[in-house]
Structure formats: structure tokens, C-alpha cells
Protein backbone atom coordinates (compact mmCIF):
# COMPACT_ATOMS: atom_id res chain seq x y z
CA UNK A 1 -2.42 -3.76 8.74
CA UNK A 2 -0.18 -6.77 10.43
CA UNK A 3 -0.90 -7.18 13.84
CA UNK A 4 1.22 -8.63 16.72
CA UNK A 5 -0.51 -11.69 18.60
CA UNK A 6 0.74 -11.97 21.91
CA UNK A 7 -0.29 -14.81 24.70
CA UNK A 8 0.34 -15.00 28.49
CA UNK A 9 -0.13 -18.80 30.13
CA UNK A 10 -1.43 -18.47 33.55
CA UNK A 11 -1.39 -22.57 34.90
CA UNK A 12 0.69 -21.06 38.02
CA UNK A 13 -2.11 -18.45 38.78
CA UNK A 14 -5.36 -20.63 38.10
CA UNK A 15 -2.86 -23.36 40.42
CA UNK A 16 -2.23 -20.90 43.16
CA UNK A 17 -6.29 -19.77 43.42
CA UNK A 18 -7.14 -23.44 43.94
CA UNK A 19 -4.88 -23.96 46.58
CA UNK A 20 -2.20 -26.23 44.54
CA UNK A 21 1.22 -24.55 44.61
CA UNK A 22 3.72 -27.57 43.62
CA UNK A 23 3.54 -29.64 40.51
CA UNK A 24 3.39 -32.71 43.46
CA UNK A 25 0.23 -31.55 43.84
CA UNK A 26 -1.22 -31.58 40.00
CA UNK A 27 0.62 -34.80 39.37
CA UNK A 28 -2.51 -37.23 41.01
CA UNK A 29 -5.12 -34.96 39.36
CA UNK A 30 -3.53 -35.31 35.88
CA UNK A 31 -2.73 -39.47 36.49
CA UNK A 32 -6.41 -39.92 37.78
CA UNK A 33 -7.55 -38.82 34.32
CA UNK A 34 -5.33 -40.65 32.21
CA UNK A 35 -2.42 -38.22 31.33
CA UNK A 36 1.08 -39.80 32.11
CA UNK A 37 3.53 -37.16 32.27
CA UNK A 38 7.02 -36.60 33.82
CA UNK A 39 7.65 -34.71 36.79
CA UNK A 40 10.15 -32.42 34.59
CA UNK A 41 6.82 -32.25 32.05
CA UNK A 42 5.06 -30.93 34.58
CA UNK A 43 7.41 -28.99 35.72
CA UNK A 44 8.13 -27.15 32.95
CA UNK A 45 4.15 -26.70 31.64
CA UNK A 46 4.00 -24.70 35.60
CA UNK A 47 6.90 -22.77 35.87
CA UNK A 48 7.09 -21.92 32.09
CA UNK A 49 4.99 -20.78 28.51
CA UNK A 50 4.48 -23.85 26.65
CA UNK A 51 5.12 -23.94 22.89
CA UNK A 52 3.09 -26.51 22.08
CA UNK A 53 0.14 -28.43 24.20
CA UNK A 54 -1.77 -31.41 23.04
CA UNK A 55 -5.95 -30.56 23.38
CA UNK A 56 -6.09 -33.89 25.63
CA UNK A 57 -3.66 -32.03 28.18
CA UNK A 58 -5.33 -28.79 27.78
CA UNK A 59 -8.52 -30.23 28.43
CA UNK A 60 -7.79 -32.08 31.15
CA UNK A 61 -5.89 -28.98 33.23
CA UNK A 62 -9.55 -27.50 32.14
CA UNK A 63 -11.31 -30.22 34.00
CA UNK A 64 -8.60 -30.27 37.17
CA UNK A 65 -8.57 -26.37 37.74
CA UNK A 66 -12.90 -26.06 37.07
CA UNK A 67 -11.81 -23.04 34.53
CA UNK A 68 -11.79 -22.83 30.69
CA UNK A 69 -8.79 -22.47 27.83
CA UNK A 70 -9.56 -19.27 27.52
CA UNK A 71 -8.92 -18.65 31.24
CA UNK A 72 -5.92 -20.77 30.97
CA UNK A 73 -4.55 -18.79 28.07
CA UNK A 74 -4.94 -14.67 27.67
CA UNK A 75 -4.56 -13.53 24.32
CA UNK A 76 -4.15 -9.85 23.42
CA UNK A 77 -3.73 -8.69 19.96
CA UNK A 78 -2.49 -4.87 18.36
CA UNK A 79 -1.75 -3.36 15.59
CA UNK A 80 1.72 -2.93 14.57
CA UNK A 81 2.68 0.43 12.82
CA UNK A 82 3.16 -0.07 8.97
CA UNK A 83 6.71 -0.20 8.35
CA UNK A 84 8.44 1.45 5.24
CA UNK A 85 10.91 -0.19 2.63
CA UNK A 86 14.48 2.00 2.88
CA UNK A 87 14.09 5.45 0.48
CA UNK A 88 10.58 4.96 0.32
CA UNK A 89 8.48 8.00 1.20
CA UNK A 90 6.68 8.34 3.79
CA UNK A 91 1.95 8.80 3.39
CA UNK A 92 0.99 11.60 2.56
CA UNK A 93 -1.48 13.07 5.38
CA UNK A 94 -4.15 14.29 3.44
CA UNK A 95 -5.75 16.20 6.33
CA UNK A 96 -2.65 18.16 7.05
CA UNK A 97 -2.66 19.50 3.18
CA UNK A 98 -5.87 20.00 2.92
CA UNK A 99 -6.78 23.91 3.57
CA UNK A 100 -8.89 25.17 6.27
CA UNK A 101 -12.15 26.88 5.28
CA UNK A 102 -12.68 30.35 6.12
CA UNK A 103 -15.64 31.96 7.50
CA UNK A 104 -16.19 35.66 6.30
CA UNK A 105 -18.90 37.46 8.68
CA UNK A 106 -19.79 40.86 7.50
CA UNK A 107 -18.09 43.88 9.06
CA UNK A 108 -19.54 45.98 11.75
């Protein structure tokens, strides 16, 4: 069964807990450890869902906001309903053609 992975990046929220609401204020943190990045870099891994994220960055916002990737990054996963091909028919539901058994109880 295919199954639809979804993800939901929560830098803002983790930020916004530990009292850092501008990306002025994760710029130091991320320098003091070694990662160089643009203010519009930075900008754009807070206020959006990055595609792609090297681990050194990852680990690093890790280190800077005390949390893990998984609390960084909330997956969910479902199931997606099977779809058909055009003309083709539709499962058969077995349990809907199979007959109900009947209980005779002796009269009177």
C-alpha cells in the first residue's frame, strides 16, 4: 500500500520557546560554531520549509536550540487509498458476498 510522507519544520517554534524571535538573534549562535551563512540563508531556513539541509547545519541548530532533529522535524506518515487504472473493476468485498449463517432454534 503507498503511503504519503509528510514533514512539518518547526525552527520558528523551538526559536520562539527559547526566547529568540529574529534570525539577528541565531546569527552569533550559528557563527560561534563555525557555520557561515547569509542573513537571507537564515532567513529563509526560519521563516520557511527547507528542501535540503546539510547534517553540519542541522546539528548545529540541534546544539543552539538544546533539542533534537527529531524535535526539529515532525514527520507523519498515512496510507494513501489504492488507486484504480481507468475501466478497471473495482475489489471484490468478500465479506459483503459472503452469506450470513442462520441460527434455527426449535419451535415452541
Amino acid at each position: 500500500m503507498p503511503r504519503q510522507i509528510s514533514y512539518r519544520w518547526r525552527l520558528r517554534e523551538l526559536m520562539a520557546v527559547r526566547g529568540m524571535f529574529t534570525v539577528n538573534e541565531l546569527m552569533p549562535h550559528l557563527t560561534e560554531r563555525g557555520i557561515t551563512l547569509s542573513s537571507s540563508q537564515v532567513h529563509r531556513l526560519v521563516s520557511g520549509t527547507p528542501e535540503r539541509l546539510s547534517l553540519p547545519v542541522l546539528a548545529t541548530l540541534c546544539d543552539i536550540l538544546d533539542c533534537t532533529p527529531t524535535d526539529l522535524i515532525a514527520t507523519s506518515a498515512q496510507n494513501l487509498p489504492v488507486r484504480r487504472a481507468a475501466g478497471e473493476e473495482a475489489p471484490i468485498n468478500l465479506a459483503a458476498r459472503r452469506p450470513t449463517r442462520v441460527r434455527l432454534t426449535p419451535e415452541g
